[in-house]
C-alpha atoms as a PDB file:
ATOM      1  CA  UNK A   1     -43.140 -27.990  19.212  1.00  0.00           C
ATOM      2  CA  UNK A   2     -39.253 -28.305  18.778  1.00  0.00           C
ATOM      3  CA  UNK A   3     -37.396 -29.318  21.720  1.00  0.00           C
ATOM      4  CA  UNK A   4     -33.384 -28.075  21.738  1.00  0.00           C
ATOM      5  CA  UNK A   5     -30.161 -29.770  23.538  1.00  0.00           C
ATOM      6  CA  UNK A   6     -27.144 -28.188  23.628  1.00  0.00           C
ATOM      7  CA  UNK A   7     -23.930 -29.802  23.979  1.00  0.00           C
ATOM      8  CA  UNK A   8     -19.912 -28.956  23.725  1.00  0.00           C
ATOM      9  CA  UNK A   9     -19.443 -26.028  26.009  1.00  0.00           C
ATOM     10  CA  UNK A  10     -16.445 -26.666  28.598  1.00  0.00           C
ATOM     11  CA  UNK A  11     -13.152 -24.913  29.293  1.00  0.00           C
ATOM     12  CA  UNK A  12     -10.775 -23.766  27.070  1.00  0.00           C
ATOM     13  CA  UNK A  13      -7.462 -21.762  26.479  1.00  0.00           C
ATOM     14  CA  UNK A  14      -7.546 -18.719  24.616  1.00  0.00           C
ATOM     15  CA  UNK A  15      -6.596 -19.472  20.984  1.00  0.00           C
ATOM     16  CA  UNK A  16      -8.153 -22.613  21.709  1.00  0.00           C
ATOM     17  CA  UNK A  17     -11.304 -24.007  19.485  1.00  0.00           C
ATOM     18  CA  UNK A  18     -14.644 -25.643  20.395  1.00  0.00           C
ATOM     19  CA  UNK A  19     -17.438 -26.790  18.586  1.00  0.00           C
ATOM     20  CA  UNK A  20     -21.358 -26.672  19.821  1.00  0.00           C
ATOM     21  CA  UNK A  21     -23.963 -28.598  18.723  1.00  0.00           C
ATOM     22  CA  UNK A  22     -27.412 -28.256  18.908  1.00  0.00           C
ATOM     23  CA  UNK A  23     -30.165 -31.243  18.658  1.00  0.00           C
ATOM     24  CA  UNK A  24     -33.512 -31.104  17.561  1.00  0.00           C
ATOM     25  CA  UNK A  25     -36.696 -33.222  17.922  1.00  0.00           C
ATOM     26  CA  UNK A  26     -40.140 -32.216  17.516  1.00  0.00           C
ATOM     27  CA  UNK A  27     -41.424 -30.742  14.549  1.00  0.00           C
ATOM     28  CA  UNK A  28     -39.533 -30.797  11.051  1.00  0.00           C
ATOM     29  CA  UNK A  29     -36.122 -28.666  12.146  1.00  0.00           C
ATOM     30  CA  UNK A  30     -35.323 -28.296   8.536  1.00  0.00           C
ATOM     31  CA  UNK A  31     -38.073 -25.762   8.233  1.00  0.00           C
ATOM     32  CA  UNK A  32     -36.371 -23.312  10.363  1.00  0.00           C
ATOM     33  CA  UNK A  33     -33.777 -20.982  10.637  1.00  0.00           C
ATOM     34  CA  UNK A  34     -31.294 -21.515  13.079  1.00  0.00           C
ATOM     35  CA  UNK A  35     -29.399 -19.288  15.557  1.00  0.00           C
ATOM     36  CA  UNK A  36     -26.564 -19.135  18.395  1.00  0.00           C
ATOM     37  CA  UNK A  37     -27.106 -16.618  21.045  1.00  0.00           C
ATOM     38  CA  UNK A  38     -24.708 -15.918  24.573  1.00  0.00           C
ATOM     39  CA  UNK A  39     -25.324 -14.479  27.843  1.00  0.00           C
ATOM     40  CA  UNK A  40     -22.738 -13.070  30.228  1.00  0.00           C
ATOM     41  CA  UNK A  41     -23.008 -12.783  33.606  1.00  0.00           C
ATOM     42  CA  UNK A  42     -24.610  -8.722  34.140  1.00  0.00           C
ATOM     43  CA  UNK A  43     -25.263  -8.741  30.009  1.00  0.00           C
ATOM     44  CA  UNK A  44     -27.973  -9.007  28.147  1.00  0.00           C
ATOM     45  CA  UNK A  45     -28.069 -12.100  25.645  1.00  0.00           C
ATOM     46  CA  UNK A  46     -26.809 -11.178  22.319  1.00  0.00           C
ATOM     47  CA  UNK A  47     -26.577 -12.609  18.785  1.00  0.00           C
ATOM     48  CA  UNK A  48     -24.047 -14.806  17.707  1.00  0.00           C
ATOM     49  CA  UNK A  49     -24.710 -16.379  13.997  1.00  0.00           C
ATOM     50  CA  UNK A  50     -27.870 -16.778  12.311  1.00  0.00           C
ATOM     51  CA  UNK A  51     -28.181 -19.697   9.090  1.00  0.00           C
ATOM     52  CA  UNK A  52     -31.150 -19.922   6.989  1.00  0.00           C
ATOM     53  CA  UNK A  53     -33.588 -23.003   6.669  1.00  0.00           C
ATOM     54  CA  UNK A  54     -31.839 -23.934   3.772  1.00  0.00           C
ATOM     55  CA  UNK A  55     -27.841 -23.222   5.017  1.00  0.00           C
ATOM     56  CA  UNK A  56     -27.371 -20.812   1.978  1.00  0.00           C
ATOM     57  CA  UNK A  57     -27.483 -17.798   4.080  1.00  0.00           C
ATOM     58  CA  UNK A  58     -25.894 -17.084   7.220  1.00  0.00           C
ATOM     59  CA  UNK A  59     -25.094 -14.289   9.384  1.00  0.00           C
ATOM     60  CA  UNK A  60     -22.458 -13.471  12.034  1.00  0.00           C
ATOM     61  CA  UNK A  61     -22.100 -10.657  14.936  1.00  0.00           C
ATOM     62  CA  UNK A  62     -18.597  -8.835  13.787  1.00  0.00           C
ATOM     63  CA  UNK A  63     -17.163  -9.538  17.050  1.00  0.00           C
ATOM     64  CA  UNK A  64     -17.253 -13.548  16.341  1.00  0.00           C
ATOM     65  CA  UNK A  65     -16.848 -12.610  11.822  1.00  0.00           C
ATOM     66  CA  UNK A  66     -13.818 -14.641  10.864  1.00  0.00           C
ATOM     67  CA  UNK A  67     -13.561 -17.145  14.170  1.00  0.00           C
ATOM     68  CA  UNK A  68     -16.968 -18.611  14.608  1.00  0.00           C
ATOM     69  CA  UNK A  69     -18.785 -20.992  11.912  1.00  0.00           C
ATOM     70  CA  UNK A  70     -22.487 -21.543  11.781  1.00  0.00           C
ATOM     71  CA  UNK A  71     -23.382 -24.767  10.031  1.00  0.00           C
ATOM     72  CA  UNK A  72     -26.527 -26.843   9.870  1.00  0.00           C
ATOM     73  CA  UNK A  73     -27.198 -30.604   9.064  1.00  0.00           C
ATOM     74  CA  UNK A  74     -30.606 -30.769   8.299  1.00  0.00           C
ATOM     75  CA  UNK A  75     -30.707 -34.963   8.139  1.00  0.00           C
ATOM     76  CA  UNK A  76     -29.175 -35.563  11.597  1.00  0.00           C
ATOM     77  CA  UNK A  77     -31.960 -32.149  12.656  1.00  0.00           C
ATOM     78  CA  UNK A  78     -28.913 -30.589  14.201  1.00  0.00           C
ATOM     79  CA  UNK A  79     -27.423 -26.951  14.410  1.00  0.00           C
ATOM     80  CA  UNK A  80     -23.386 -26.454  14.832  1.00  0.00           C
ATOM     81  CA  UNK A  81     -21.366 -23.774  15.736  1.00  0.00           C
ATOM     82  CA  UNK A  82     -17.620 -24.082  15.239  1.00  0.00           C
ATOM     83  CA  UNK A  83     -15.637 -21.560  17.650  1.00  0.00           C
ATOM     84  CA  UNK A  84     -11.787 -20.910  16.536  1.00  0.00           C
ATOM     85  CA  UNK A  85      -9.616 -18.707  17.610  1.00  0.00           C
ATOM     86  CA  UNK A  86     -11.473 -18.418  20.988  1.00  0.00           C
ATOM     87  CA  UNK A  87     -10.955 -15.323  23.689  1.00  0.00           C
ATOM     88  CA  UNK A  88     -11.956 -15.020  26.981  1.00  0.00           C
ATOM     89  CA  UNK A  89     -14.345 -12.261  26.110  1.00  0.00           C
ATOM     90  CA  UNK A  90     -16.337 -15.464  24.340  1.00  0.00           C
ATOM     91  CA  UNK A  91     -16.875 -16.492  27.448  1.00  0.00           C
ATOM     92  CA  UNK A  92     -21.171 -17.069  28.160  1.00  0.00           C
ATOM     93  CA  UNK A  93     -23.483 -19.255  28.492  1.00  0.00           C
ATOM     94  CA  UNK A  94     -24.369 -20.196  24.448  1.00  0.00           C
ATOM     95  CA  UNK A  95     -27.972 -20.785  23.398  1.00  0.00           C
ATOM     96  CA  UNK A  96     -29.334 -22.125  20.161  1.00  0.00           C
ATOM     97  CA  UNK A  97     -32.866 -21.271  19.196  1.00  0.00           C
ATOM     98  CA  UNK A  98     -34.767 -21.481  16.400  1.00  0.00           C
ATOM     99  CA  UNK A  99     -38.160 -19.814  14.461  1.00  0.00           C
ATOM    100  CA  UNK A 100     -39.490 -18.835  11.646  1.00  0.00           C
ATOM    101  CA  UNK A 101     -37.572 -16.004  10.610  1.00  0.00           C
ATOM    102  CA  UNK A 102     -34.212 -15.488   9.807  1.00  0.00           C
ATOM    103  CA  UNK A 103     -32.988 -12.773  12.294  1.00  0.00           C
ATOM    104  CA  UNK A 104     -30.500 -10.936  14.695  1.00  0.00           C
ATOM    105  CA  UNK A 105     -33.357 -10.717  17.310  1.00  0.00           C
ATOM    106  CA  UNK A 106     -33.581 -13.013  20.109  1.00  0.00           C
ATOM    107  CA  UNK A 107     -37.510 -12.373  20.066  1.00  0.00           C
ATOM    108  CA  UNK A 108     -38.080 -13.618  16.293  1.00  0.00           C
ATOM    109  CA  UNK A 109     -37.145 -17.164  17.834  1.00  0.00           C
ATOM    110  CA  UNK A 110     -39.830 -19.265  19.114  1.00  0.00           C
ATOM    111  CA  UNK A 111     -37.861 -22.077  20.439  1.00  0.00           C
ATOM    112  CA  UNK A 112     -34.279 -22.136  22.764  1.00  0.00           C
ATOM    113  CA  UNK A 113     -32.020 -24.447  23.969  1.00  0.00           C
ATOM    114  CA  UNK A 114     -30.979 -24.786  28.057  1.00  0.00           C
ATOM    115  CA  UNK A 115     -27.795 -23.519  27.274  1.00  0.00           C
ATOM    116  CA  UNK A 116     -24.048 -24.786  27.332  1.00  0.00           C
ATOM    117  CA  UNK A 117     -21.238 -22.914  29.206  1.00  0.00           C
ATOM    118  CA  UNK A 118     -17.993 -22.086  27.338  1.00  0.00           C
ATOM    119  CA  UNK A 119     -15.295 -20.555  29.386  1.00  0.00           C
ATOM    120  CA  UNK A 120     -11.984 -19.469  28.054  1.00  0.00           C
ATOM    121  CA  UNK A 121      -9.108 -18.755  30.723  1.00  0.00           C
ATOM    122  CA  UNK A 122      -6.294 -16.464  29.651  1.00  0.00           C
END
């Protein structure tokens, strides 16, 4: 079992940064790949970024490529996601979750955070 806490979200301006961060406890976090997911109100939840066990590989949804920054620091068990450049179509509620596989699909990850709201006013 991994357990996941979110933390970060709040309000922002547009052109404004935040960063997320994602905690771990439970089984060995370094193990698995890592991922940030969102949810609009009326949307489904979508991909975000995706990193690999190891951080070498990563993966980004092109309407966050360039602005957003998945990172991973495997010693503190804890997943980040750095948000530049922020719009208020970013706006969601931001999950983390992790599995086994390194994927784009929300049902390849076994284990997901509560969520953190990020809202970005115009």
């Amino acid at each position: 079992q991994v357990q996941l806490v979110e933390s970060g979200g709040g309000l922002v301006q547009a052109g404004g940064s935040l960063r997320l961060s994602c905690a771990a406890s439970g089984r060995t976090f370094s193990s698995y790949a890592g991922a940030w997911f969102r949810q609009s109100p009326g949307k489904e939840r979508e991909f975000v970024a995706a990193i690999r066990w190891s951080g070498g590989y990563t993966d980004y949804a092109d309407s966050v490529k360039g602005r957003f920054t998945i990172a991973r620091d495997n010693a503190k068990n804890t997943l980040y996601l750095q948000m530049n450049s922020l719009k208020p179509e970013d706006t969601a509620v931001y999950y983390c979750a992790t599995g086994d596989l390194y994927s784009r699909r929300s049902g390849e990850y076994e284990y997901w955070g509560q969520g953190t709201q990020v809202t970005v006013s115009s």
